[in-house]
PDB file of N, CA and C in Angstrom:
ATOM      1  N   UNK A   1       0.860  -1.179   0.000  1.00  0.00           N
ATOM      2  CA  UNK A   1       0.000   0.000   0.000  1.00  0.00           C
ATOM      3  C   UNK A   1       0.905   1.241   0.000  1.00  0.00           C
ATOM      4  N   UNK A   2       0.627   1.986  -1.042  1.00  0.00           N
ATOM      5  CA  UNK A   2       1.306   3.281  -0.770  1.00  0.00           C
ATOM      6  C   UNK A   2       1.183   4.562  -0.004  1.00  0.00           C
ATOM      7  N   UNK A   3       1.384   5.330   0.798  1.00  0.00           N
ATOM      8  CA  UNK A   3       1.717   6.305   1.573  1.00  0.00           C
ATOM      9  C   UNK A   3       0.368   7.419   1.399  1.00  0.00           C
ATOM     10  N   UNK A   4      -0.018   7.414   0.392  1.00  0.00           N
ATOM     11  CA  UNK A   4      -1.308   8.406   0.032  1.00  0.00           C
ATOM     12  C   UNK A   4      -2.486   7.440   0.630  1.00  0.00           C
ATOM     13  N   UNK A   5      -2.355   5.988   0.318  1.00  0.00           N
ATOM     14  CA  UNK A   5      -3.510   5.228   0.336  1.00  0.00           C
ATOM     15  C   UNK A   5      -3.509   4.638   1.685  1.00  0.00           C
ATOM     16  N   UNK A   6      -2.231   4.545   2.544  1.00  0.00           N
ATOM     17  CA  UNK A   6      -2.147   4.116   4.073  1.00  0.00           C
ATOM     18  C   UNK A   6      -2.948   5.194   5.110  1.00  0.00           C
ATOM     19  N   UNK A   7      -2.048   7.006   4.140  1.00  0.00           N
ATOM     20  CA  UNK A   7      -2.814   7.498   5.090  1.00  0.00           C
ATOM     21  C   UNK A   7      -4.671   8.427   4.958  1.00  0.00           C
ATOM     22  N   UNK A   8      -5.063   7.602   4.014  1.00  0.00           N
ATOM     23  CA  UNK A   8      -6.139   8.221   3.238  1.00  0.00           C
ATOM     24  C   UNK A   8      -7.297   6.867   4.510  1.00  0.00           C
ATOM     25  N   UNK A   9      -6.531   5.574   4.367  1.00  0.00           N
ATOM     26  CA  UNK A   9      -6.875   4.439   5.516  1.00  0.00           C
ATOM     27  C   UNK A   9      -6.961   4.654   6.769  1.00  0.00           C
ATOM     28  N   UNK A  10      -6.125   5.357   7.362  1.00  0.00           N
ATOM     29  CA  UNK A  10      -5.819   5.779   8.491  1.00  0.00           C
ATOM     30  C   UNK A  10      -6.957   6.814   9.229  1.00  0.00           C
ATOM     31  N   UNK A  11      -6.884   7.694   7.792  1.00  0.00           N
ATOM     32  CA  UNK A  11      -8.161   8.792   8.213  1.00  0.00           C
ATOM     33  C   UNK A  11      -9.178   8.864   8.705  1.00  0.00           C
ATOM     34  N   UNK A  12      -9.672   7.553   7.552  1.00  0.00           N
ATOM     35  CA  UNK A  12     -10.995   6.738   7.836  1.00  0.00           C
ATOM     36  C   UNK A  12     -11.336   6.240   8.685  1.00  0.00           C
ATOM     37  N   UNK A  13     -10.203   5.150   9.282  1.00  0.00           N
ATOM     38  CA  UNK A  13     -10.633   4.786  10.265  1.00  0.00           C
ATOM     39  C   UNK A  13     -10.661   5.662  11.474  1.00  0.00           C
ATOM     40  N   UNK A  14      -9.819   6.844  11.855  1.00  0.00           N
ATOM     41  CA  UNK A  14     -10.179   7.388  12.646  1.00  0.00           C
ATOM     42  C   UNK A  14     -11.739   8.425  13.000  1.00  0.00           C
ATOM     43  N   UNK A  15     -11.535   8.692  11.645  1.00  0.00           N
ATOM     44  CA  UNK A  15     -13.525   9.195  11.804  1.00  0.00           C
ATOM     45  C   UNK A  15     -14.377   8.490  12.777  1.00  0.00           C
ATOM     46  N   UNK A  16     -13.848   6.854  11.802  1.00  0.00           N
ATOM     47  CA  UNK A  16     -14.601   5.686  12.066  1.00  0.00           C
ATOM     48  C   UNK A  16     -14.708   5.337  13.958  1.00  0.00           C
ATOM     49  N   UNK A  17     -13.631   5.989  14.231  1.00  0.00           N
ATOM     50  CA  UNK A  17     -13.495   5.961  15.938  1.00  0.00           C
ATOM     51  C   UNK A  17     -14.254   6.637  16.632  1.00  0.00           C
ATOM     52  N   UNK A  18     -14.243   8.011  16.007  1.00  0.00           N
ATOM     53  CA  UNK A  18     -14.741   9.293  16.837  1.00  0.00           C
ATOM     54  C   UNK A  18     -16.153   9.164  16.384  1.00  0.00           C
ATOM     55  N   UNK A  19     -17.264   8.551  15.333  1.00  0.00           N
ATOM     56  CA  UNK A  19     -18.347   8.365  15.334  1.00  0.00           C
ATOM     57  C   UNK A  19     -18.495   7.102  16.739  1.00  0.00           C
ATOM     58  N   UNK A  20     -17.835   6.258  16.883  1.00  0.00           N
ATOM     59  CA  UNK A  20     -18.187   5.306  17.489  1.00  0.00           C
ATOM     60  C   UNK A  20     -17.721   5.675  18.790  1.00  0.00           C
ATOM     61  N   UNK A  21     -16.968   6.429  19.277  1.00  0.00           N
ATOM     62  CA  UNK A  21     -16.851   7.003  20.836  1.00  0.00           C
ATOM     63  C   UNK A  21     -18.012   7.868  20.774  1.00  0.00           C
ATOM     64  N   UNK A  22     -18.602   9.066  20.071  1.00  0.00           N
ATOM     65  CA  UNK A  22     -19.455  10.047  20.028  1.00  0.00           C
ATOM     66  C   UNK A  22     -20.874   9.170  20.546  1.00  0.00           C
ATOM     67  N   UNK A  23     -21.241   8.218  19.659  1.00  0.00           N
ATOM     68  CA  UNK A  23     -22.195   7.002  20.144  1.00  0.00           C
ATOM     69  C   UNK A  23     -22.530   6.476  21.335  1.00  0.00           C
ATOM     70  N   UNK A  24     -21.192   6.544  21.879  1.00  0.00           N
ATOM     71  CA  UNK A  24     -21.035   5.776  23.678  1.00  0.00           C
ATOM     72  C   UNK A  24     -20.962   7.174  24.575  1.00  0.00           C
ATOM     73  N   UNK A  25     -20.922   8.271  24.247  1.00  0.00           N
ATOM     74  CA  UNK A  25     -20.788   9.271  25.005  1.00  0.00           C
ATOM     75  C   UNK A  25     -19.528  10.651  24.962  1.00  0.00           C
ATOM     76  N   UNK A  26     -18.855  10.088  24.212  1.00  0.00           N
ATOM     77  CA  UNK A  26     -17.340  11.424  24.286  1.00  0.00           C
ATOM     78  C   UNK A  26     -18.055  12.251  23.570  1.00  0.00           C
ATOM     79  N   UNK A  27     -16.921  12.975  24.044  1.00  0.00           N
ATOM     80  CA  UNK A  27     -16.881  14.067  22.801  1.00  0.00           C
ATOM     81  C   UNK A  27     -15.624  14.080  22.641  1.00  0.00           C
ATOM     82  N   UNK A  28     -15.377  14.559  21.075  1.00  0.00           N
ATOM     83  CA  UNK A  28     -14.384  14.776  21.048  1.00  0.00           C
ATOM     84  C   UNK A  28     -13.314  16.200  20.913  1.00  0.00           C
ATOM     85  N   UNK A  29     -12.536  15.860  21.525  1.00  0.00           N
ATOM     86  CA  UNK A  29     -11.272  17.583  21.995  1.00  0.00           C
ATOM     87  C   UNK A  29     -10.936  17.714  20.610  1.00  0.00           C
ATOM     88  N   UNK A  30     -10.394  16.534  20.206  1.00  0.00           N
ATOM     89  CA  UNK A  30      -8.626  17.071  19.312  1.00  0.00           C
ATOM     90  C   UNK A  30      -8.836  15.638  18.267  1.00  0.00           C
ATOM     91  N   UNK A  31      -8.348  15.747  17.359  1.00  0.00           N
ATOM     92  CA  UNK A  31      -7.797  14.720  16.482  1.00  0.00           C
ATOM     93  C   UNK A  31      -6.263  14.901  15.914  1.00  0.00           C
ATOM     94  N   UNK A  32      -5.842  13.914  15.464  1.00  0.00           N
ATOM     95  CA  UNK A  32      -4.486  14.443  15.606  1.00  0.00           C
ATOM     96  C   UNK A  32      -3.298  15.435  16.377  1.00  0.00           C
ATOM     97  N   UNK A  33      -3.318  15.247  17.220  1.00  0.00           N
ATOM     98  CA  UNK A  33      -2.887  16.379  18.392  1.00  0.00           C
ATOM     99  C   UNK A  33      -1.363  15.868  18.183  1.00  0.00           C
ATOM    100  N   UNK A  34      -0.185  16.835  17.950  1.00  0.00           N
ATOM    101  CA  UNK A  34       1.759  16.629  17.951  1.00  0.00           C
ATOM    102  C   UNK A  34       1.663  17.320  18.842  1.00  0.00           C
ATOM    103  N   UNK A  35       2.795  16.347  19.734  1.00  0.00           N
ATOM    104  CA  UNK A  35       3.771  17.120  20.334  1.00  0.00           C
ATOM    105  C   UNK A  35       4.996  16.328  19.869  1.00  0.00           C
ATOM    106  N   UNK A  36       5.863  16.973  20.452  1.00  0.00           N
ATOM    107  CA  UNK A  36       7.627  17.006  20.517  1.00  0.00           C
ATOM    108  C   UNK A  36       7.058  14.963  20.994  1.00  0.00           C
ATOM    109  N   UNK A  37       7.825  14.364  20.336  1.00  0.00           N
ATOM    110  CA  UNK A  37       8.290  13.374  20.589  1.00  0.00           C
ATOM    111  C   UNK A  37       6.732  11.897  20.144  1.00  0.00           C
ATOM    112  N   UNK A  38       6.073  12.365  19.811  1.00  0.00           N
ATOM    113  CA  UNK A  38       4.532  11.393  19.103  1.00  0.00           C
ATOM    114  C   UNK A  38       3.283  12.800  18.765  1.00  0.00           C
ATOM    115  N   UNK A  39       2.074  11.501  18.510  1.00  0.00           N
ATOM    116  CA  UNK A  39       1.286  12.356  18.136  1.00  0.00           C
ATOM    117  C   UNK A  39       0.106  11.509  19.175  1.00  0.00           C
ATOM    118  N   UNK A  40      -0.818  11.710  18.974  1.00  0.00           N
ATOM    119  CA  UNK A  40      -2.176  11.030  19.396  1.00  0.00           C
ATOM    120  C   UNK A  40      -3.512  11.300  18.250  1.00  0.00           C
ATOM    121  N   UNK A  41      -4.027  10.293  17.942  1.00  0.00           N
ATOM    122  CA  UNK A  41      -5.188  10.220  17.086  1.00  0.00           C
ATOM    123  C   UNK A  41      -6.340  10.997  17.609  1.00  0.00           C
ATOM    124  N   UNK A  42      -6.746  10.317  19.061  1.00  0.00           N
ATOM    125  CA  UNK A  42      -8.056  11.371  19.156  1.00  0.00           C
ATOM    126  C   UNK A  42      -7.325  11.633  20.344  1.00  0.00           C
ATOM    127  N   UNK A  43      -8.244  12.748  20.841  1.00  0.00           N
ATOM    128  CA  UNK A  43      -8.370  13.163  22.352  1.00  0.00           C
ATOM    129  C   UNK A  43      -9.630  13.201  22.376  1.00  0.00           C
ATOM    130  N   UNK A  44     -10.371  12.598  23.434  1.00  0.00           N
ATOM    131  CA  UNK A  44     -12.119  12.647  23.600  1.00  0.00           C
ATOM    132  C   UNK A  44     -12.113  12.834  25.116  1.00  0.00           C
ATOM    133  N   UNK A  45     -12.854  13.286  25.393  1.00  0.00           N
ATOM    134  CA  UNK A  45     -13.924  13.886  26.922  1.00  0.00           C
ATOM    135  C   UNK A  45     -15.102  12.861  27.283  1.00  0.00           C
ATOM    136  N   UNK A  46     -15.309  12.005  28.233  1.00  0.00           N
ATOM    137  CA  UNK A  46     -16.840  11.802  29.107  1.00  0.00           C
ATOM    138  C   UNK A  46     -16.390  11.919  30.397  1.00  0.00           C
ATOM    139  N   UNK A  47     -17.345  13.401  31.025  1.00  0.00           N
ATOM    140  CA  UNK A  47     -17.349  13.413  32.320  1.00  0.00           C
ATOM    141  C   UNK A  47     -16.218  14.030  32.891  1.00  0.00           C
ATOM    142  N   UNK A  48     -15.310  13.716  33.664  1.00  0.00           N
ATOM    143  CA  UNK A  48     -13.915  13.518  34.258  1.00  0.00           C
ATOM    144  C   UNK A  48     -13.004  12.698  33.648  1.00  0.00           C
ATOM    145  N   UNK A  49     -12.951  12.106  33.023  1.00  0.00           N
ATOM    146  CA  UNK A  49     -12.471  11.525  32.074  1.00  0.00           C
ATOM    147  C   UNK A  49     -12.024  11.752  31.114  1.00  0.00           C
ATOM    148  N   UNK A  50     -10.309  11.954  30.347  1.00  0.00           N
ATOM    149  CA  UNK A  50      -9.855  12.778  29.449  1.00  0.00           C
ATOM    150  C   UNK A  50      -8.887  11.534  28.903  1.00  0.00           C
ATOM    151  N   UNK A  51      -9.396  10.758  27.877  1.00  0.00           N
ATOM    152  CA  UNK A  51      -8.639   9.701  26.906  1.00  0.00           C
ATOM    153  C   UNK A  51      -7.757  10.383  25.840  1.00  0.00           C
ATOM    154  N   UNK A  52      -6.417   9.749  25.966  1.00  0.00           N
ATOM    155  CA  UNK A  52      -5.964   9.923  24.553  1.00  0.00           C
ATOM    156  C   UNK A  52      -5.878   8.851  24.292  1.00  0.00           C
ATOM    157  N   UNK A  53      -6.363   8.222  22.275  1.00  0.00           N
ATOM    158  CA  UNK A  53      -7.264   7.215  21.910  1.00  0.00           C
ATOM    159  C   UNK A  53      -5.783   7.127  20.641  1.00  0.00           C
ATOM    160  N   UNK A  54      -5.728   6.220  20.388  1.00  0.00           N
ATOM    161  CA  UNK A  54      -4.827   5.297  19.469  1.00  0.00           C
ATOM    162  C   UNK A  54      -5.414   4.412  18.563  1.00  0.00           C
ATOM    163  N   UNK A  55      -5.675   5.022  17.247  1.00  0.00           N
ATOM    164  CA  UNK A  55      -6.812   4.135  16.480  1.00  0.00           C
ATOM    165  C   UNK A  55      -6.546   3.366  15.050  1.00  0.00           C
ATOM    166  N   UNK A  56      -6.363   1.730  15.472  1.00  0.00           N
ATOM    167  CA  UNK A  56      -5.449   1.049  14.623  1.00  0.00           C
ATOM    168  C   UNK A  56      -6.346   0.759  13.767  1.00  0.00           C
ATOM    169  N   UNK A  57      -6.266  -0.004  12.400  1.00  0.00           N
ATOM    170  CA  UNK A  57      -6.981  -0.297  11.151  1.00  0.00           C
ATOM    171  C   UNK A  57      -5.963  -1.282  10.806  1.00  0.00           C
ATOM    172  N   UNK A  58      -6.705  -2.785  10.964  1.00  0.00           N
ATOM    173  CA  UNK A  58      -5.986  -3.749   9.881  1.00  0.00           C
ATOM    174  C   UNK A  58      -7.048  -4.488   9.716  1.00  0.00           C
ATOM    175  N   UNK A  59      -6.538  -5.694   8.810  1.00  0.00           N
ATOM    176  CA  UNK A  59      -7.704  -6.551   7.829  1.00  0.00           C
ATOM    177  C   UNK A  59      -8.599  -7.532   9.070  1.00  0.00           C
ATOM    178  N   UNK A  60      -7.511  -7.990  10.414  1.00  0.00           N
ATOM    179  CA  UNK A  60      -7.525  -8.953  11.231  1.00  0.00           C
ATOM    180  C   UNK A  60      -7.747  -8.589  12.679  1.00  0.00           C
ATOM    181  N   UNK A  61      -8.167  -8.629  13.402  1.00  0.00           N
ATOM    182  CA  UNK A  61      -8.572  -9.409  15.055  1.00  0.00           C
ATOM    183  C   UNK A  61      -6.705  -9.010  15.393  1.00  0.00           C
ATOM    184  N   UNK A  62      -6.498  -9.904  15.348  1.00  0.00           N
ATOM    185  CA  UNK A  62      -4.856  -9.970  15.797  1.00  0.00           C
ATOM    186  C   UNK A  62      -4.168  -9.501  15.083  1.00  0.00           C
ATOM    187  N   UNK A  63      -4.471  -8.959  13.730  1.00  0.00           N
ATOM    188  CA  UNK A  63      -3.347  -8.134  13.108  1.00  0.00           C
ATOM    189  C   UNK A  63      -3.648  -7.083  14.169  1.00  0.00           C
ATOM    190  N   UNK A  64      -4.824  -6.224  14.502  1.00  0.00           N
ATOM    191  CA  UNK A  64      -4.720  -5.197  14.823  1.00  0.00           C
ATOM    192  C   UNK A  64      -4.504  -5.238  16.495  1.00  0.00           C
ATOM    193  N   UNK A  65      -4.726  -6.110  17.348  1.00  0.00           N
ATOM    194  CA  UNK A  65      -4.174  -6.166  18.572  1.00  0.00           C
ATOM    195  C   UNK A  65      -2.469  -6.439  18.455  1.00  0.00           C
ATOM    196  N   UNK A  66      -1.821  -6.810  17.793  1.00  0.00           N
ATOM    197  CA  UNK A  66      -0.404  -6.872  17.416  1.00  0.00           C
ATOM    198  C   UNK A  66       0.285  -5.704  16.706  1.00  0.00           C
ATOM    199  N   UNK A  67      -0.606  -5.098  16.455  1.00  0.00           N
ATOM    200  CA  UNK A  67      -0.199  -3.454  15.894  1.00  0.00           C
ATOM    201  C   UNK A  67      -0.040  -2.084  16.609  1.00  0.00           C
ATOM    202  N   UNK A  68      -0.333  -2.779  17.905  1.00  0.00           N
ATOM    203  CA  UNK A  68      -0.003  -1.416  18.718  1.00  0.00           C
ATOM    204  C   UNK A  68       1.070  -1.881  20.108  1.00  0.00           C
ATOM    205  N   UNK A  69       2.049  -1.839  19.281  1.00  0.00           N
ATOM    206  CA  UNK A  69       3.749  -2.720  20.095  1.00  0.00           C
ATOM    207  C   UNK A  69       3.924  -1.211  21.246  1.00  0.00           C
ATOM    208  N   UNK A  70       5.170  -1.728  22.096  1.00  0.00           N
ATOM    209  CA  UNK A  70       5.420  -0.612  23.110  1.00  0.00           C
ATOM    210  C   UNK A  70       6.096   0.465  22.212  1.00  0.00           C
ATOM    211  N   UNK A  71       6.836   0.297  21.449  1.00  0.00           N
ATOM    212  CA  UNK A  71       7.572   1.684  20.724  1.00  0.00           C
ATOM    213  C   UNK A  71       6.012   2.276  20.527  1.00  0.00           C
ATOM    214  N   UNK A  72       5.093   2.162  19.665  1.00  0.00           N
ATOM    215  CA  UNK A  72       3.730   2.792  19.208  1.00  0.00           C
ATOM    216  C   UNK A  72       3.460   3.203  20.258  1.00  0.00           C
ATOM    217  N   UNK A  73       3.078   2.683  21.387  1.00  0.00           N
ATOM    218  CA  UNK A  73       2.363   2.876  22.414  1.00  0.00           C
ATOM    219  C   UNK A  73       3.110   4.066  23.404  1.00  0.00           C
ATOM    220  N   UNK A  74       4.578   3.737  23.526  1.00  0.00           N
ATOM    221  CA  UNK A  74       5.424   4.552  23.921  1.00  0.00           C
ATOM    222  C   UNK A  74       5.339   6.301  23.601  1.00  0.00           C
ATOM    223  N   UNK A  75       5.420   6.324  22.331  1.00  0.00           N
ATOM    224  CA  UNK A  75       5.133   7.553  21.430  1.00  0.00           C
ATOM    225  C   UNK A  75       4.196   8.555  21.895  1.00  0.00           C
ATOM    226  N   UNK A  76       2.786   7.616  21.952  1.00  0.00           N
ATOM    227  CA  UNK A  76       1.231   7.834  22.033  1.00  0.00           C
ATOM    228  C   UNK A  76       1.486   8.572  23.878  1.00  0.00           C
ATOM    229  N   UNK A  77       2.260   7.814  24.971  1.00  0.00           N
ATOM    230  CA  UNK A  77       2.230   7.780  26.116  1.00  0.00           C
ATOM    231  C   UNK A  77       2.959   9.233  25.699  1.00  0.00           C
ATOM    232  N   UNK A  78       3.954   9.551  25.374  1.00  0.00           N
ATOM    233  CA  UNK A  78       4.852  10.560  25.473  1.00  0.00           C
ATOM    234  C   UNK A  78       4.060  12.131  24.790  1.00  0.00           C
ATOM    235  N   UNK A  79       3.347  11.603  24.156  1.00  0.00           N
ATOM    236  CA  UNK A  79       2.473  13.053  23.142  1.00  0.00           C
ATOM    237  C   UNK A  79       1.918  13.468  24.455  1.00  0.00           C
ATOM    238  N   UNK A  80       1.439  12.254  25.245  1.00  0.00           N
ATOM    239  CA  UNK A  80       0.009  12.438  25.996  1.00  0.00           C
ATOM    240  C   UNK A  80       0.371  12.826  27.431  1.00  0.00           C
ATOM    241  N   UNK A  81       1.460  13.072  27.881  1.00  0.00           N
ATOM    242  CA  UNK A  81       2.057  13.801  29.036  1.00  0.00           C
ATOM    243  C   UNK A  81       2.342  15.204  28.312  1.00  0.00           C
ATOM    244  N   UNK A  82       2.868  15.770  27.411  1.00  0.00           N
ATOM    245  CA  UNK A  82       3.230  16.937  26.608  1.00  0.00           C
ATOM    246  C   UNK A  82       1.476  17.706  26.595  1.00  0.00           C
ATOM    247  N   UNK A  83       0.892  16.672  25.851  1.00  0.00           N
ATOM    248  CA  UNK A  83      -0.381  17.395  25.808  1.00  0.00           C
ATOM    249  C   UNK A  83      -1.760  17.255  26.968  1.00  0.00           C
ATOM    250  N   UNK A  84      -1.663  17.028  27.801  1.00  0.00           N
ATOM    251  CA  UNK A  84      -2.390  17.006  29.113  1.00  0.00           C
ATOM    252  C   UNK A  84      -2.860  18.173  29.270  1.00  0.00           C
ATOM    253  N   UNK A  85      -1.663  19.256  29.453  1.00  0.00           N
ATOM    254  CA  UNK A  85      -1.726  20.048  30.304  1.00  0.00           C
ATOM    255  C   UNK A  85      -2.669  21.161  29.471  1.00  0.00           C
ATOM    256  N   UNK A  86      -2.767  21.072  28.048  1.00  0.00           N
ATOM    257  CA  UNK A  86      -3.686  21.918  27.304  1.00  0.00           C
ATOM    258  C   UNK A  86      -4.700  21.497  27.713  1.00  0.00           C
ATOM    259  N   UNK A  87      -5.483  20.482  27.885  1.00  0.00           N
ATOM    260  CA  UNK A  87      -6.919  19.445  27.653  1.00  0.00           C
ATOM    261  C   UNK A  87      -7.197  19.033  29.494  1.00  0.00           C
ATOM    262  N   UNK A  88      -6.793  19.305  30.011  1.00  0.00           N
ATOM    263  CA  UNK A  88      -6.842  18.909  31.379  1.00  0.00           C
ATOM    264  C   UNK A  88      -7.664  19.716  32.183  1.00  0.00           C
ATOM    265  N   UNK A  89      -8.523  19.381  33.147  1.00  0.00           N
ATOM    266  CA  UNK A  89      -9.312  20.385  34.075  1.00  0.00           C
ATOM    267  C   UNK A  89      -8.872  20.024  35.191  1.00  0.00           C
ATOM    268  N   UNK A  90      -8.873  20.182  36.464  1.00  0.00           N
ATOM    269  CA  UNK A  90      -9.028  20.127  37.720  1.00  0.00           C
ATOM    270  C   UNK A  90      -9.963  18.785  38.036  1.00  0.00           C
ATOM    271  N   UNK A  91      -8.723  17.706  38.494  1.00  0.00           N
ATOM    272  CA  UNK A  91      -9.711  16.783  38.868  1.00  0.00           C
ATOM    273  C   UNK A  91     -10.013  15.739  37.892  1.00  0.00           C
ATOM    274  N   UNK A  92      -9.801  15.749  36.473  1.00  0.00           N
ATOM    275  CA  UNK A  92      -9.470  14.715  35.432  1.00  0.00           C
ATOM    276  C   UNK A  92      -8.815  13.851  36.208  1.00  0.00           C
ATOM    277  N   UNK A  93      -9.494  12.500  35.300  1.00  0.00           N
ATOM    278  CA  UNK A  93      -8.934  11.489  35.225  1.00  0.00           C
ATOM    279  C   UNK A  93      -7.801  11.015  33.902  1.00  0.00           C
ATOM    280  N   UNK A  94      -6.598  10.748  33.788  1.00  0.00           N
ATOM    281  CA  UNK A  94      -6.359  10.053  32.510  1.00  0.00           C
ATOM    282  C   UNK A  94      -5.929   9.452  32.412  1.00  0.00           C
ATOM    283  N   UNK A  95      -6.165   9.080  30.524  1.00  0.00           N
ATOM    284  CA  UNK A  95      -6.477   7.239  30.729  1.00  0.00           C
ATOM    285  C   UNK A  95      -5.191   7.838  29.000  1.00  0.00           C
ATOM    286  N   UNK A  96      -5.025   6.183  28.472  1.00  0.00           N
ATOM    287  CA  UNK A  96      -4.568   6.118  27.205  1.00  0.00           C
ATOM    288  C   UNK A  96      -6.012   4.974  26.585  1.00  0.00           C
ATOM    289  N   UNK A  97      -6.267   4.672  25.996  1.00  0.00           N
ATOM    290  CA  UNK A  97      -7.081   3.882  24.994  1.00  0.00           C
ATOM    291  C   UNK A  97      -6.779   3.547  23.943  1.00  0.00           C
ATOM    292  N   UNK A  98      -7.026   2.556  22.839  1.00  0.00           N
ATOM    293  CA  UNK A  98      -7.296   2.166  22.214  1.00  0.00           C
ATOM    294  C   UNK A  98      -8.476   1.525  20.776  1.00  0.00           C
ATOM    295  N   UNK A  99      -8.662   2.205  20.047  1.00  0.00           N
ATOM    296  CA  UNK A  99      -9.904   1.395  19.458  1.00  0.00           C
ATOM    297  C   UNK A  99      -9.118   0.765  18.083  1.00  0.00           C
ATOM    298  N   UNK A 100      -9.578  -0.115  17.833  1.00  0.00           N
ATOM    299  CA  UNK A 100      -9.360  -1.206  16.929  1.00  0.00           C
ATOM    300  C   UNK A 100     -10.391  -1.295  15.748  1.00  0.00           C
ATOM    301  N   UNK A 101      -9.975  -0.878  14.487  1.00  0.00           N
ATOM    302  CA  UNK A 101     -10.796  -0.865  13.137  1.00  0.00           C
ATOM    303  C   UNK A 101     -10.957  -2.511  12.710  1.00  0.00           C
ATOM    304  N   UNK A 102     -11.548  -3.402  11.950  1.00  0.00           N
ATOM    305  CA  UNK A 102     -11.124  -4.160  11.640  1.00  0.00           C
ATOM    306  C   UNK A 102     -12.848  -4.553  10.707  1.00  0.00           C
ATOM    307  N   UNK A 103     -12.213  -4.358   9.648  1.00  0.00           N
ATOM    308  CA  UNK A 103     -13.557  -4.688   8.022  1.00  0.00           C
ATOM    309  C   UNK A 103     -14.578  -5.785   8.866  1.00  0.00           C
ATOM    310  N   UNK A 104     -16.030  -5.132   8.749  1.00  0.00           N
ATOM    311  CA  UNK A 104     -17.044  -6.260   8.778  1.00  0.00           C
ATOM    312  C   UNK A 104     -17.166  -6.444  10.369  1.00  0.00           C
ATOM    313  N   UNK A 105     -16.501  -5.521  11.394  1.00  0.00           N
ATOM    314  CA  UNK A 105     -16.809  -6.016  12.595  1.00  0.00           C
ATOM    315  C   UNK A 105     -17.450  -4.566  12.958  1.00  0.00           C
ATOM    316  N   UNK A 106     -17.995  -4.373  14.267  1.00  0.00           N
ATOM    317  CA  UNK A 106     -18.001  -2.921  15.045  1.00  0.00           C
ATOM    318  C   UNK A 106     -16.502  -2.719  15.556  1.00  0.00           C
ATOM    319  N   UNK A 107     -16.523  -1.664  15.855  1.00  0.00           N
ATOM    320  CA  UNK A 107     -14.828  -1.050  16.224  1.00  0.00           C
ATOM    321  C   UNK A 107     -14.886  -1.446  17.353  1.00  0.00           C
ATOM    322  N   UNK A 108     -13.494  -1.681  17.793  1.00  0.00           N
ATOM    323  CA  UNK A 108     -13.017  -2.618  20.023  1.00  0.00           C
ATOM    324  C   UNK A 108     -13.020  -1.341  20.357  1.00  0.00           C
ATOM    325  N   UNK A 109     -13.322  -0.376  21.191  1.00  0.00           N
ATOM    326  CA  UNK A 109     -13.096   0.497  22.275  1.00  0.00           C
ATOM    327  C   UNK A 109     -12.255  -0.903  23.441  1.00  0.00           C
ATOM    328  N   UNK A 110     -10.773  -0.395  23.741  1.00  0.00           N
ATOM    329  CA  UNK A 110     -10.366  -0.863  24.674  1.00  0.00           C
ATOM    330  C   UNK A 110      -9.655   0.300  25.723  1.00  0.00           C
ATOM    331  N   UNK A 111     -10.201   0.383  26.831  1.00  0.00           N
ATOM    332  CA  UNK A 111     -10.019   1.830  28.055  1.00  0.00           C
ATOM    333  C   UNK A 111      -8.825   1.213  28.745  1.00  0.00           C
ATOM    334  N   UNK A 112      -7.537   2.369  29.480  1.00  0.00           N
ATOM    335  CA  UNK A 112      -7.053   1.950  29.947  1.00  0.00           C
ATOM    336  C   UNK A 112      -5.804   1.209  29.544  1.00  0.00           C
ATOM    337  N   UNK A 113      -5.743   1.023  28.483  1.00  0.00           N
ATOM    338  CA  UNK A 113      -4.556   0.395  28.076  1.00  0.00           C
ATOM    339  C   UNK A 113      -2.784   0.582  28.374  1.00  0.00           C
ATOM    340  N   UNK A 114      -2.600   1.303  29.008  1.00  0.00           N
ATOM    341  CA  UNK A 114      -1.463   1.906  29.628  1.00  0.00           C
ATOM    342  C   UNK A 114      -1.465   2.059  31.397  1.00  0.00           C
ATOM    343  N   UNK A 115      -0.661   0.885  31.394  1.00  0.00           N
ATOM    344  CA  UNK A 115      -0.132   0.783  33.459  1.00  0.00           C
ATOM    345  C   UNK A 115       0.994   1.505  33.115  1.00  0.00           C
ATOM    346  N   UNK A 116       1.723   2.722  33.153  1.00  0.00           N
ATOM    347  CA  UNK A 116       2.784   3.099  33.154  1.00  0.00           C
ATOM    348  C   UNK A 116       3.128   3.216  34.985  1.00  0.00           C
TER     349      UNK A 116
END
């Protein structure tokens, strides 16, 4: 797959996230949010609760639980201390997450994914 068409994939599926968190209750802050050292896909809001969301797309179940290794995850952790302090209220909770694209299924919302 080439580079226009990975990240034209990528896009999609992240829409594909933020309709399906919007559904369960977020809202969403930010999409694509850089800082110095990663980025983060979404940032979404429910409540006290302030996720930064990591949103993989592959063909498979286990391709896409095998697609988010500690370097990825590492990155995602490192954006998401840099960018807190914009998105943060008094009294937040935060979390890292996960949702998982994968053709022909509903998307995994997985909360929590980071014991650092």
């Amino acid at each position: 797959m080439n580079r226009y068409a990975a990240e034209k994939r990528g896009r999609g599926a992240e829409t594909l996230a933020c309709w399906w968190l919007r559904l369960h209750g977020w809202r969403i802050v930010a999409r694509r949010a850089r800082a110095p050292g990663g980025e983060v896909d979404i940032i979404a809001r429910r409540g006290r609760t302030l996720a930064f969301v990591e949103v993989k797309a592959r063909a498979t179940d286990d391709a896409a639980a095998f697609s988010l290794d500690a370097y990825r995850l590492r990155r995602v952790v490192i954006a998401a201390e840099r960018l807190a302090p914009r998105y943060m209220r008094d009294g937040d909770e935060l979390r890292i997450d996960a949702v998982f694209i994968v053709p022909r299924r509903f998307p995994r919302h997985l909360p929590d994914i980071w014991q650092g």
